[in-house]
PDB file of N, CA and C in Angstrom:
ATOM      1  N   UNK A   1       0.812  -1.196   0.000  1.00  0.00           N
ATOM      2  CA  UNK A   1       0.000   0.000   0.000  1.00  0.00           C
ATOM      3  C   UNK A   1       0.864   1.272   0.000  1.00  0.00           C
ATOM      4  N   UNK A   2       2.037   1.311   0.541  1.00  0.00           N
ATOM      5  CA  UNK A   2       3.044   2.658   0.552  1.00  0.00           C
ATOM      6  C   UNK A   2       3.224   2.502  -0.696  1.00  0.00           C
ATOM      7  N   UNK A   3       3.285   1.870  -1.609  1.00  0.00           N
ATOM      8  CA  UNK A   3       3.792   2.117  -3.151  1.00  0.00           C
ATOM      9  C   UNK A   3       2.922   3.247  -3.589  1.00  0.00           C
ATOM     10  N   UNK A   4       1.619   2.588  -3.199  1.00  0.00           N
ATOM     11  CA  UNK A   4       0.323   3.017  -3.677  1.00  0.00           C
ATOM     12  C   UNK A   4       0.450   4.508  -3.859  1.00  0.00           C
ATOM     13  N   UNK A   5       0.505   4.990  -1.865  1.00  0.00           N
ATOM     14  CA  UNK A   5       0.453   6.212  -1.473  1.00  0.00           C
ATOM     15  C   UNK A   5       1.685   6.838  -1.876  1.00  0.00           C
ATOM     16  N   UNK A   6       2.733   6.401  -2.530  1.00  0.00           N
ATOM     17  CA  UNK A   6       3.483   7.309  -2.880  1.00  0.00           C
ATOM     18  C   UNK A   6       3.571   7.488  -4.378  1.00  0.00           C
ATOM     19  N   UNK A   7       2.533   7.045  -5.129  1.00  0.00           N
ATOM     20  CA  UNK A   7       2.268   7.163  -6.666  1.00  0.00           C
ATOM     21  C   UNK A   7       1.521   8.112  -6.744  1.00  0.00           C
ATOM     22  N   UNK A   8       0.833   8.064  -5.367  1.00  0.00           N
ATOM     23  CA  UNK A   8      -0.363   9.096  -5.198  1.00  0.00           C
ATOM     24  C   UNK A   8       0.077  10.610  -5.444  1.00  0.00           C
ATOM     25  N   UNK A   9       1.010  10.792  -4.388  1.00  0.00           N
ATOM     26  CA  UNK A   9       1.672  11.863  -3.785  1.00  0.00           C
ATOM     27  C   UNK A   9       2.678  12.228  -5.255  1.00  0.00           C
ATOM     28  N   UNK A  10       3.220  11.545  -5.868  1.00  0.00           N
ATOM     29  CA  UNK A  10       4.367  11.982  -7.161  1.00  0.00           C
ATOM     30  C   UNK A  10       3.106  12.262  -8.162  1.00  0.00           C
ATOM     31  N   UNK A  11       2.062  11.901  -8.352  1.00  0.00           N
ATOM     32  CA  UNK A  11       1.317  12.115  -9.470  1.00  0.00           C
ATOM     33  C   UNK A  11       0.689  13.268  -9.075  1.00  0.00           C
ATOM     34  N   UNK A  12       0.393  13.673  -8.164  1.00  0.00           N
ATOM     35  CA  UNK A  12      -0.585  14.999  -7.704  1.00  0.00           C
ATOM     36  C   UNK A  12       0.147  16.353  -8.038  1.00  0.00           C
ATOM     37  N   UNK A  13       1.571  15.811  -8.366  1.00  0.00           N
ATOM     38  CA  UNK A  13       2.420  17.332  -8.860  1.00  0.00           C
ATOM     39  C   UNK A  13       1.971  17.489 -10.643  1.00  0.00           C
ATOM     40  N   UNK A  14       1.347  16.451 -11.030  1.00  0.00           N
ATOM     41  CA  UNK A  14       1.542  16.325 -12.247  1.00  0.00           C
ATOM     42  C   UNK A  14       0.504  17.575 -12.852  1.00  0.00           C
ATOM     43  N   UNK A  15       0.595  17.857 -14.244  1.00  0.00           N
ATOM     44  CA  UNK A  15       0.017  18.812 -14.779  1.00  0.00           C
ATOM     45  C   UNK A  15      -1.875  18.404 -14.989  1.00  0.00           C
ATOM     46  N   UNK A  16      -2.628  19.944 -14.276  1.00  0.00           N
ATOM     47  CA  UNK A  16      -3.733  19.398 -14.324  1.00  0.00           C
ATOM     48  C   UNK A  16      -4.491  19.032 -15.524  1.00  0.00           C
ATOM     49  N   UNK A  17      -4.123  19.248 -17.026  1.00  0.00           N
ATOM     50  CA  UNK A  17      -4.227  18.703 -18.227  1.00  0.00           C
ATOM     51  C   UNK A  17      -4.048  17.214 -18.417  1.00  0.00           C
ATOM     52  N   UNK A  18      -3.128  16.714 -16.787  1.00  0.00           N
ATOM     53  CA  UNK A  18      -3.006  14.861 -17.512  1.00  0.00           C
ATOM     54  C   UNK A  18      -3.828  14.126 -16.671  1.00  0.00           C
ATOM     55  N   UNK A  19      -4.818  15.265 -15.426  1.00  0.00           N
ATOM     56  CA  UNK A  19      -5.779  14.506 -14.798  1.00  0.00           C
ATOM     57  C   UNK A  19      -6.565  13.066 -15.300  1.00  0.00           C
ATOM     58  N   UNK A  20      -6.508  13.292 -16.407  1.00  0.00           N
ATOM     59  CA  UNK A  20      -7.195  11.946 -17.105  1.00  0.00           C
ATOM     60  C   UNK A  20      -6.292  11.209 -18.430  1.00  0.00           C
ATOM     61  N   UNK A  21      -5.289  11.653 -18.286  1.00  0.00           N
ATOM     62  CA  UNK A  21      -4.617  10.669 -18.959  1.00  0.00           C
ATOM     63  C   UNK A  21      -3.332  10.284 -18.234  1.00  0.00           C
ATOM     64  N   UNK A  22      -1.992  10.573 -18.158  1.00  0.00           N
ATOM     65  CA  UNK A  22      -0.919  10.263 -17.273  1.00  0.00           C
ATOM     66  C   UNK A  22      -1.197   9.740 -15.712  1.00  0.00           C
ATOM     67  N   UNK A  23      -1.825  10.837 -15.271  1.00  0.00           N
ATOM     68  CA  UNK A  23      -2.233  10.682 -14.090  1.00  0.00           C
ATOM     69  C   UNK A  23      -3.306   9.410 -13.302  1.00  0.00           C
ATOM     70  N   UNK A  24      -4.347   9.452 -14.198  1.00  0.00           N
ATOM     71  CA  UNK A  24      -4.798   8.548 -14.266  1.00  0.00           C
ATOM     72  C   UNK A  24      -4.784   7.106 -14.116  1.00  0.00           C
ATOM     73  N   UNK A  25      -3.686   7.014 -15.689  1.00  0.00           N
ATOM     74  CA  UNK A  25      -2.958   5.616 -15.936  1.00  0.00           C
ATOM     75  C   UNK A  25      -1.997   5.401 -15.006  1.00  0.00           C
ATOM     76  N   UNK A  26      -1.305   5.982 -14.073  1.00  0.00           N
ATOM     77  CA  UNK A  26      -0.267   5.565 -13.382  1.00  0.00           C
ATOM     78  C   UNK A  26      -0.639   5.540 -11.876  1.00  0.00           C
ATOM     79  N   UNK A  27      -2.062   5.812 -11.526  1.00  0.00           N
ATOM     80  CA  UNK A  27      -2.870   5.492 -10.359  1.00  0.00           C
ATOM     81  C   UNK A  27      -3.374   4.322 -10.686  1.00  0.00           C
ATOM     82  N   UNK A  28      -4.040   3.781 -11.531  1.00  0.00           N
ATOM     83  CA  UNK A  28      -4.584   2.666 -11.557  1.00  0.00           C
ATOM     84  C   UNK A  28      -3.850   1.727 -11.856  1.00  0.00           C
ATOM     85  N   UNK A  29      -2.442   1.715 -12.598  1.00  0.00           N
ATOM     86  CA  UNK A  29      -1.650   0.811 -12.551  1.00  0.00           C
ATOM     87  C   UNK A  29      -0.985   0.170 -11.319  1.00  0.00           C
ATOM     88  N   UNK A  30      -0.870   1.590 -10.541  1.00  0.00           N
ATOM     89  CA  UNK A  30      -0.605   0.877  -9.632  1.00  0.00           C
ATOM     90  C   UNK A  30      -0.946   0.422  -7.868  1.00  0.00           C
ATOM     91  N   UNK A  31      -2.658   0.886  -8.209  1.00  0.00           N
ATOM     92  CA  UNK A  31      -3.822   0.250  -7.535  1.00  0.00           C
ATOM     93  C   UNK A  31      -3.898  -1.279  -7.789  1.00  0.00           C
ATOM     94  N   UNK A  32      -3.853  -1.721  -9.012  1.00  0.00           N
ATOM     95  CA  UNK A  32      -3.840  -2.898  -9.733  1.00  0.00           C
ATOM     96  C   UNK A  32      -2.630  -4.000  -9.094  1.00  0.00           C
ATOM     97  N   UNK A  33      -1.721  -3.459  -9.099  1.00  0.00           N
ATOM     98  CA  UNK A  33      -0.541  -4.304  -8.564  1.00  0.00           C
ATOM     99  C   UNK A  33      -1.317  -4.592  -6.704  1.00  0.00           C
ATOM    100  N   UNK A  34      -1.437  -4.294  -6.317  1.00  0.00           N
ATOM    101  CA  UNK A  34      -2.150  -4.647  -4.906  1.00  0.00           C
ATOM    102  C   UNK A  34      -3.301  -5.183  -5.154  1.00  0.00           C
ATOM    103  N   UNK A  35      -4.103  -4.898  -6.022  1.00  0.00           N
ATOM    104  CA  UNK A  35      -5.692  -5.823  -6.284  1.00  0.00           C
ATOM    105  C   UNK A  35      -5.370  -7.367  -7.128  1.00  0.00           C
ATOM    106  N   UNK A  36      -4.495  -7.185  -7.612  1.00  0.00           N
ATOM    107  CA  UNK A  36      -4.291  -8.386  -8.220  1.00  0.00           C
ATOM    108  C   UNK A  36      -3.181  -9.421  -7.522  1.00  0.00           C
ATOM    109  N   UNK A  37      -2.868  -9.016  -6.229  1.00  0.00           N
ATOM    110  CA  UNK A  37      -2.017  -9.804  -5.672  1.00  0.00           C
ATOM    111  C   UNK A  37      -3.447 -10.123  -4.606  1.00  0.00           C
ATOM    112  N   UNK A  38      -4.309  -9.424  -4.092  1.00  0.00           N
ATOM    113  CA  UNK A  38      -5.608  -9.785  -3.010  1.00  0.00           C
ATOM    114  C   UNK A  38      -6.349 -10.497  -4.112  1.00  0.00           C
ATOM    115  N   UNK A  39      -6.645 -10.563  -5.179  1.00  0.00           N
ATOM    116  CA  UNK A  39      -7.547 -11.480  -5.838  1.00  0.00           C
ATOM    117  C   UNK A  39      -7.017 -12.572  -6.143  1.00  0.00           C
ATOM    118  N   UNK A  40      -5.975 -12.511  -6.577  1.00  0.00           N
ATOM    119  CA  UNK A  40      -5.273 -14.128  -6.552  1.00  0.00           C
ATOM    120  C   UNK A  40      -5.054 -14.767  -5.400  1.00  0.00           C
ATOM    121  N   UNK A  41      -4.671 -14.070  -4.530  1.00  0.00           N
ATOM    122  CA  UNK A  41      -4.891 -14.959  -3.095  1.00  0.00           C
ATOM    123  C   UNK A  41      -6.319 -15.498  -2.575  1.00  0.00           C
ATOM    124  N   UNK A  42      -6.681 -15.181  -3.216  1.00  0.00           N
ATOM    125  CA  UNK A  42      -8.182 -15.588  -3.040  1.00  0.00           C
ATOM    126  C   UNK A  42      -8.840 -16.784  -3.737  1.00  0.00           C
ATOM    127  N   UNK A  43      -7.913 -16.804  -4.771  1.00  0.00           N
ATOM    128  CA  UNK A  43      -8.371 -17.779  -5.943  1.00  0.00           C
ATOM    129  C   UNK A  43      -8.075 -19.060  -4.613  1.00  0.00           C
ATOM    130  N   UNK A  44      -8.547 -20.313  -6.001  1.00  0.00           N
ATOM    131  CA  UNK A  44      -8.656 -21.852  -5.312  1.00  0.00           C
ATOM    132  C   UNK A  44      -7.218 -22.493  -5.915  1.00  0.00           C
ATOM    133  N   UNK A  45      -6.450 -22.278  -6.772  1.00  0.00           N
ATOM    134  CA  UNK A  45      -5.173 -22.795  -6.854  1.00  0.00           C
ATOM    135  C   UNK A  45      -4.031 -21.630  -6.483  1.00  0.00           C
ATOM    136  N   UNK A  46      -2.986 -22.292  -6.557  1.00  0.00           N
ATOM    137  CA  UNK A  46      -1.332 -22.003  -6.693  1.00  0.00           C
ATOM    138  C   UNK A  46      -1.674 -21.527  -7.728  1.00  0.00           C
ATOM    139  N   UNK A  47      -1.832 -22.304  -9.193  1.00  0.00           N
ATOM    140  CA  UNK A  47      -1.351 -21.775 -10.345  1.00  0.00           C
ATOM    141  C   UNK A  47      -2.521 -20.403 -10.889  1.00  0.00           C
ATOM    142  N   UNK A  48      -3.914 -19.726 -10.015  1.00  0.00           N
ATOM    143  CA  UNK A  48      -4.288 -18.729 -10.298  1.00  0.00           C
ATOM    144  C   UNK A  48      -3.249 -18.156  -9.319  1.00  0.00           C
ATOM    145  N   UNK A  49      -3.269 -17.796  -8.266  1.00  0.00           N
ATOM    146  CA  UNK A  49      -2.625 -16.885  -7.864  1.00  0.00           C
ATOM    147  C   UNK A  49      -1.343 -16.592  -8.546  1.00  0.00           C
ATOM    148  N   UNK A  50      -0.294 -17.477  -8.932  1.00  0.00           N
ATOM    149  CA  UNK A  50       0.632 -16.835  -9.590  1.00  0.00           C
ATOM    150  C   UNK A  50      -0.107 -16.268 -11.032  1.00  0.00           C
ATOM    151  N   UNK A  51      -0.926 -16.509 -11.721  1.00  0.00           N
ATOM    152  CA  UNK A  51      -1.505 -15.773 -12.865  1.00  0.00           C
ATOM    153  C   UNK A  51      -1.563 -14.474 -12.504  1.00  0.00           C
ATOM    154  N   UNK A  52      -2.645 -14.409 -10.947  1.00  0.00           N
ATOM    155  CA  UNK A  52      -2.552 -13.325 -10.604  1.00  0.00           C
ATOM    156  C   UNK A  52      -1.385 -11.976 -10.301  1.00  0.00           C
ATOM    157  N   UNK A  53      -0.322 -13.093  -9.710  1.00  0.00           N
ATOM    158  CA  UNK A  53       1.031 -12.470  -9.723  1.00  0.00           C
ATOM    159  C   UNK A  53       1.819 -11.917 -10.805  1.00  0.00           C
ATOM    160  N   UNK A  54       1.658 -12.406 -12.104  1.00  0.00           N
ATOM    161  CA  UNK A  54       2.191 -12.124 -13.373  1.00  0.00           C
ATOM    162  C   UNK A  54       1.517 -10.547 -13.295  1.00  0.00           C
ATOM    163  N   UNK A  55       0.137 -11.095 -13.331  1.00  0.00           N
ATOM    164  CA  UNK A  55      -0.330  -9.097 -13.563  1.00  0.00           C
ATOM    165  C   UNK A  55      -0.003  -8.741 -13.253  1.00  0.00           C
ATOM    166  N   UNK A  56       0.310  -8.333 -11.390  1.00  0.00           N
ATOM    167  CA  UNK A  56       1.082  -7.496 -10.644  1.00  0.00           C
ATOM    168  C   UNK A  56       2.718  -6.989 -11.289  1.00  0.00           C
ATOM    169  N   UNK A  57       3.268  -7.867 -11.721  1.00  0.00           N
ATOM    170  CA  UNK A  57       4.071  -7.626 -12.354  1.00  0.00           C
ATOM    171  C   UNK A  57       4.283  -7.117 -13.659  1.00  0.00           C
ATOM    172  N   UNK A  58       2.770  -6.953 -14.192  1.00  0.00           N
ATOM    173  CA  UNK A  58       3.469  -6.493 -15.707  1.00  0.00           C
ATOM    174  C   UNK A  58       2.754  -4.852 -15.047  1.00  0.00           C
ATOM    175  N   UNK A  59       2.306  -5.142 -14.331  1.00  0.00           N
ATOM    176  CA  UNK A  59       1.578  -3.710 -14.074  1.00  0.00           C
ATOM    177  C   UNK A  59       2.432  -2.516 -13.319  1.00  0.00           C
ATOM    178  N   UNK A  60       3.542  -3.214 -12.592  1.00  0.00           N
ATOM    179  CA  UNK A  60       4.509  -2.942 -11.894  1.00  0.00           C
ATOM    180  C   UNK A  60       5.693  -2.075 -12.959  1.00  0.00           C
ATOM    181  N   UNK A  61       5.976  -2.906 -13.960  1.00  0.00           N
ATOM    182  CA  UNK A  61       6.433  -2.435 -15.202  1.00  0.00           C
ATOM    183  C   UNK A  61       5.235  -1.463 -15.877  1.00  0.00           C
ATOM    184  N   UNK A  62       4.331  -1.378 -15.965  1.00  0.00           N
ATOM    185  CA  UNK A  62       3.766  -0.158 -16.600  1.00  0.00           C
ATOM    186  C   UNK A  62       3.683   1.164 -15.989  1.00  0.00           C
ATOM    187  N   UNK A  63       4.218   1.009 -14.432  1.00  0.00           N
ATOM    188  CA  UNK A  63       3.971   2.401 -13.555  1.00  0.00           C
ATOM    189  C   UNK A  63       5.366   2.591 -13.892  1.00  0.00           C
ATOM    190  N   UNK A  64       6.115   1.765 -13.612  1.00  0.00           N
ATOM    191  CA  UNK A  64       7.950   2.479 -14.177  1.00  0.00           C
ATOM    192  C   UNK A  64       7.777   2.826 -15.096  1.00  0.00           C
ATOM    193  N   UNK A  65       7.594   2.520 -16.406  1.00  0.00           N
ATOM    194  CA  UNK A  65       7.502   3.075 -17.740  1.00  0.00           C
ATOM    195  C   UNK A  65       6.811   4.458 -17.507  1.00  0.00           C
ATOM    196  N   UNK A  66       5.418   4.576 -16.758  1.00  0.00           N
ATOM    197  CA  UNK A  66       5.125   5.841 -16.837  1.00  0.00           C
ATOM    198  C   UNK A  66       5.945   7.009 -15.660  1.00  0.00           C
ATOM    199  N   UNK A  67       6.599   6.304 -14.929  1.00  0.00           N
ATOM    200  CA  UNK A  67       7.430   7.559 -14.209  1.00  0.00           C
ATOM    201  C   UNK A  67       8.379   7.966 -15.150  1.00  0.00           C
ATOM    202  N   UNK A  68       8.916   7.134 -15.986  1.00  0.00           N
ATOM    203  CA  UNK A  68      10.198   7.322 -17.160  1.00  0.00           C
ATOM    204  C   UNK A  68       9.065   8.838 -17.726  1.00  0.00           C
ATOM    205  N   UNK A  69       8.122   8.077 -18.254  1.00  0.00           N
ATOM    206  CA  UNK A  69       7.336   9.066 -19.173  1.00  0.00           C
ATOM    207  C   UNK A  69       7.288  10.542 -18.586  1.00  0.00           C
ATOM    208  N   UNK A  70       6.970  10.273 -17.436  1.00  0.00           N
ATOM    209  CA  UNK A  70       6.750  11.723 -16.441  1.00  0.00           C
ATOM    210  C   UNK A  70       8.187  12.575 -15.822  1.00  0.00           C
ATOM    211  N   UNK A  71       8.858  11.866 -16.002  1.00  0.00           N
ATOM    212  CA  UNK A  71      10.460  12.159 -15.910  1.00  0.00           C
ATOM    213  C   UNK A  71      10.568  12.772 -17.361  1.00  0.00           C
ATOM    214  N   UNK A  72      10.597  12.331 -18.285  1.00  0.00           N
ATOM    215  CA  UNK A  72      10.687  12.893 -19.370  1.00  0.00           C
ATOM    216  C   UNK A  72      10.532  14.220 -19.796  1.00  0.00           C
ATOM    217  N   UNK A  73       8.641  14.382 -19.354  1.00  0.00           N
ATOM    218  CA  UNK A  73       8.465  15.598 -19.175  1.00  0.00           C
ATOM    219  C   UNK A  73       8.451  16.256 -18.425  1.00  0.00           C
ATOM    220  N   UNK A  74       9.263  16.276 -17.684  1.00  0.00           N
ATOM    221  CA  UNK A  74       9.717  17.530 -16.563  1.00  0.00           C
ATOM    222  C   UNK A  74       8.722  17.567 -15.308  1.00  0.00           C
ATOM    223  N   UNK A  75       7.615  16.601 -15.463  1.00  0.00           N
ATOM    224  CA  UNK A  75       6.682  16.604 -14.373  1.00  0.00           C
ATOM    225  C   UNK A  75       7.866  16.398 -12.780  1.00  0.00           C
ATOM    226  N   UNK A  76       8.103  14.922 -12.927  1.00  0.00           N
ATOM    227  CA  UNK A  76       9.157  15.011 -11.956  1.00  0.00           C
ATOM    228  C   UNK A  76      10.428  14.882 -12.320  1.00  0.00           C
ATOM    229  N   UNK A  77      11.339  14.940 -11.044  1.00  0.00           N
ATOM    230  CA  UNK A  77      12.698  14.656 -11.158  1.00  0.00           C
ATOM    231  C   UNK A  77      13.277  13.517 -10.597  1.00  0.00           C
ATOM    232  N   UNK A  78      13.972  13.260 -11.447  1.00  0.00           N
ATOM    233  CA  UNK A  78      14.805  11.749 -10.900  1.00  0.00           C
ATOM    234  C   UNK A  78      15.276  11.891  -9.332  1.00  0.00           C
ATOM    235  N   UNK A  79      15.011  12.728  -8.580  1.00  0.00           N
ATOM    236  CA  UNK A  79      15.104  12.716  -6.853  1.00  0.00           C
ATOM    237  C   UNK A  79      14.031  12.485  -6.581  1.00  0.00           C
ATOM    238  N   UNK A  80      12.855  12.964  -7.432  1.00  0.00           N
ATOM    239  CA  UNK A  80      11.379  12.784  -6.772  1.00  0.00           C
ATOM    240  C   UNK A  80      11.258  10.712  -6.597  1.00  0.00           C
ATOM    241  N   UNK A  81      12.388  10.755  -7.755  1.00  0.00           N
ATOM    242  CA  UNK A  81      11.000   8.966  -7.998  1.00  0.00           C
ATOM    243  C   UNK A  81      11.995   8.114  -7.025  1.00  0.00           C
ATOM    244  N   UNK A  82      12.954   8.385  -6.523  1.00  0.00           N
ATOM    245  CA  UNK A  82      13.824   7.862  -5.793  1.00  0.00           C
ATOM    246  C   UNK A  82      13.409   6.672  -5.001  1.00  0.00           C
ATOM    247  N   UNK A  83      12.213   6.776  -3.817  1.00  0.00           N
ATOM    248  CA  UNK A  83      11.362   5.982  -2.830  1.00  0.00           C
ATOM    249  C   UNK A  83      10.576   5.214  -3.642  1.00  0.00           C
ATOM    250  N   UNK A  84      10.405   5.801  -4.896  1.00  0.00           N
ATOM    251  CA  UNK A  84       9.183   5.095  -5.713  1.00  0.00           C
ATOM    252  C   UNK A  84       9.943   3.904  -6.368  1.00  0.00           C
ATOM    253  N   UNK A  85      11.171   3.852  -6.934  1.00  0.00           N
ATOM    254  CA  UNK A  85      12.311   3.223  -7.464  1.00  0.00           C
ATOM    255  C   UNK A  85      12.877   2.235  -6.480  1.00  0.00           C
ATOM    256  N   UNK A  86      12.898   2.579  -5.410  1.00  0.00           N
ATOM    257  CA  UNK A  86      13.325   1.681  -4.490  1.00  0.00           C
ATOM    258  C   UNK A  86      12.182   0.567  -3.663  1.00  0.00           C
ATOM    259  N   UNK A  87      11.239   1.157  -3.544  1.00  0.00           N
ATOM    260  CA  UNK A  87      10.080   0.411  -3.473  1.00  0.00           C
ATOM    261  C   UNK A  87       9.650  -0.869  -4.488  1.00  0.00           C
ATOM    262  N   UNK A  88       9.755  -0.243  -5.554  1.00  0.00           N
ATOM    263  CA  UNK A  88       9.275  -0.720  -7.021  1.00  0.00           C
ATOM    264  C   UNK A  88      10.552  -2.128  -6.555  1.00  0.00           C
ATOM    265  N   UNK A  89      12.051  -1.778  -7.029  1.00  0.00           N
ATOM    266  CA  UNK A  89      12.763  -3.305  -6.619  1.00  0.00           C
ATOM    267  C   UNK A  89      11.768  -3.919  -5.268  1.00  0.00           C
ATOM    268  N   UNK A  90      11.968  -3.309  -4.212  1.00  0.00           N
ATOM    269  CA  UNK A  90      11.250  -4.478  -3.265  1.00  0.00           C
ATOM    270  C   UNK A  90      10.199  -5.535  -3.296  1.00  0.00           C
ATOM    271  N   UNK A  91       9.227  -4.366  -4.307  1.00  0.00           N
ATOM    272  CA  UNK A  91       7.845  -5.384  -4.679  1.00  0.00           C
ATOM    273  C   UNK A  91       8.380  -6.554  -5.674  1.00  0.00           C
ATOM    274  N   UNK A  92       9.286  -5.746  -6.593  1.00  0.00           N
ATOM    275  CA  UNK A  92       9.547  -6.800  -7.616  1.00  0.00           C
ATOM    276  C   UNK A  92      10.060  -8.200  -7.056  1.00  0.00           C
ATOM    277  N   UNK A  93      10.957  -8.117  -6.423  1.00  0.00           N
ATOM    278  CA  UNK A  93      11.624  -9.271  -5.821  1.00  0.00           C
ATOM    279  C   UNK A  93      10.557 -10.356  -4.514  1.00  0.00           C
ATOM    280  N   UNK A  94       9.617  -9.179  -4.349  1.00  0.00           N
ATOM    281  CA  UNK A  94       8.678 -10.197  -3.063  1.00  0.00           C
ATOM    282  C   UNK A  94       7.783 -10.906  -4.113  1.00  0.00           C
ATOM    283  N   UNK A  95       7.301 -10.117  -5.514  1.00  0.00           N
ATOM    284  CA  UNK A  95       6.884 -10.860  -6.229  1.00  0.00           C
ATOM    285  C   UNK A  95       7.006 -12.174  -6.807  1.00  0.00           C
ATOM    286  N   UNK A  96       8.557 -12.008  -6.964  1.00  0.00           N
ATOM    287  CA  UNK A  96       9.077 -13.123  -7.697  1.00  0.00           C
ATOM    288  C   UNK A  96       9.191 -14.279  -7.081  1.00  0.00           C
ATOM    289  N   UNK A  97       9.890 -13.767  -5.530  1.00  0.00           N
ATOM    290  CA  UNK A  97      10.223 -14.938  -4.226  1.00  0.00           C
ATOM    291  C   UNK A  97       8.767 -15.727  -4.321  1.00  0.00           C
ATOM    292  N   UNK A  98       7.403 -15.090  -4.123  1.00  0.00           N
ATOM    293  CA  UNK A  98       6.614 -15.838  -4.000  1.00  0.00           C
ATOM    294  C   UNK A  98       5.710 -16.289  -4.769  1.00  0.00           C
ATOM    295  N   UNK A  99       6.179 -16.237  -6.162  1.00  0.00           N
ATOM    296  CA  UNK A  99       5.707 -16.705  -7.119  1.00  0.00           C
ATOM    297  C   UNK A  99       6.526 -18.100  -7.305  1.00  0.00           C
ATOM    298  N   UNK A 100       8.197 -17.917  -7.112  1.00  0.00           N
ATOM    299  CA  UNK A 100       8.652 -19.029  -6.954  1.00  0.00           C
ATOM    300  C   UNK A 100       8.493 -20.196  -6.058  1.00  0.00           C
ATOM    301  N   UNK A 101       8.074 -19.845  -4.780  1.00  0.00           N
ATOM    302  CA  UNK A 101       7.502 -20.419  -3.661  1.00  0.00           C
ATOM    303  C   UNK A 101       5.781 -20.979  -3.694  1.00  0.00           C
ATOM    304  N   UNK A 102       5.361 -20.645  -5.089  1.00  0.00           N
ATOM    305  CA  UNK A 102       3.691 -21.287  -5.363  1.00  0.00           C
ATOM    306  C   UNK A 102       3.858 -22.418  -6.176  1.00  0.00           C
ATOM    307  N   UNK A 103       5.264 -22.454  -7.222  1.00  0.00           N
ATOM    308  CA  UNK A 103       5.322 -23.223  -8.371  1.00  0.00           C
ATOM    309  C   UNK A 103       5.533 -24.806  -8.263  1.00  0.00           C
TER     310      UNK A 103
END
């Protein structure tokens, strides 16, 4: 959930023109990475929940791609995404550990 709240907090600087597009897409991407790790745990196998886990992960990769994007344009700065970057490895790797640990 701190990923969450700190996608929150880096996107709210963003320009109020990308309210519905940048901004948008990079809140729900990475709302998604937490809903899709609680819905697969929910499922009745191992092999949904890691399905579920794959999403988390490609979705995980679509919020980096859009901080790149937002870095790009000057929204933020490569100090801003710092916590967000370091976070982002942590999830990645708890992802993986326990995706490897379902198989």
């Amino acid at each position: 959930m701190e990923f969450i709240i700190i996608i929150y907090r880096i996107s709210r600087e963003f320009p109020k023109e990308e309210s519905y597009g940048l901004t948008n897409q990079i809140r729900r991407a990475a709302v998604s990475i937490a809903s899709n790790i609680a819905e697969g745990h929910s499922r009745d196998s191992k092999a949904e929940f890691r399905h579920f886990l794959s999403y988390s992960k490609g979705s995980l990769a679509e919020v980096e791609t859009q901080l790149l994007i937002a870095q790009g344009l000057d929204y933020v700065t490569a100090e801003d995404l710092i916590p967000a970057y370091e976070l982002r490895e942590e999830i990645s790797k708890m992802i993986y550990t326990l995706s490897k640990k379902l198989a």
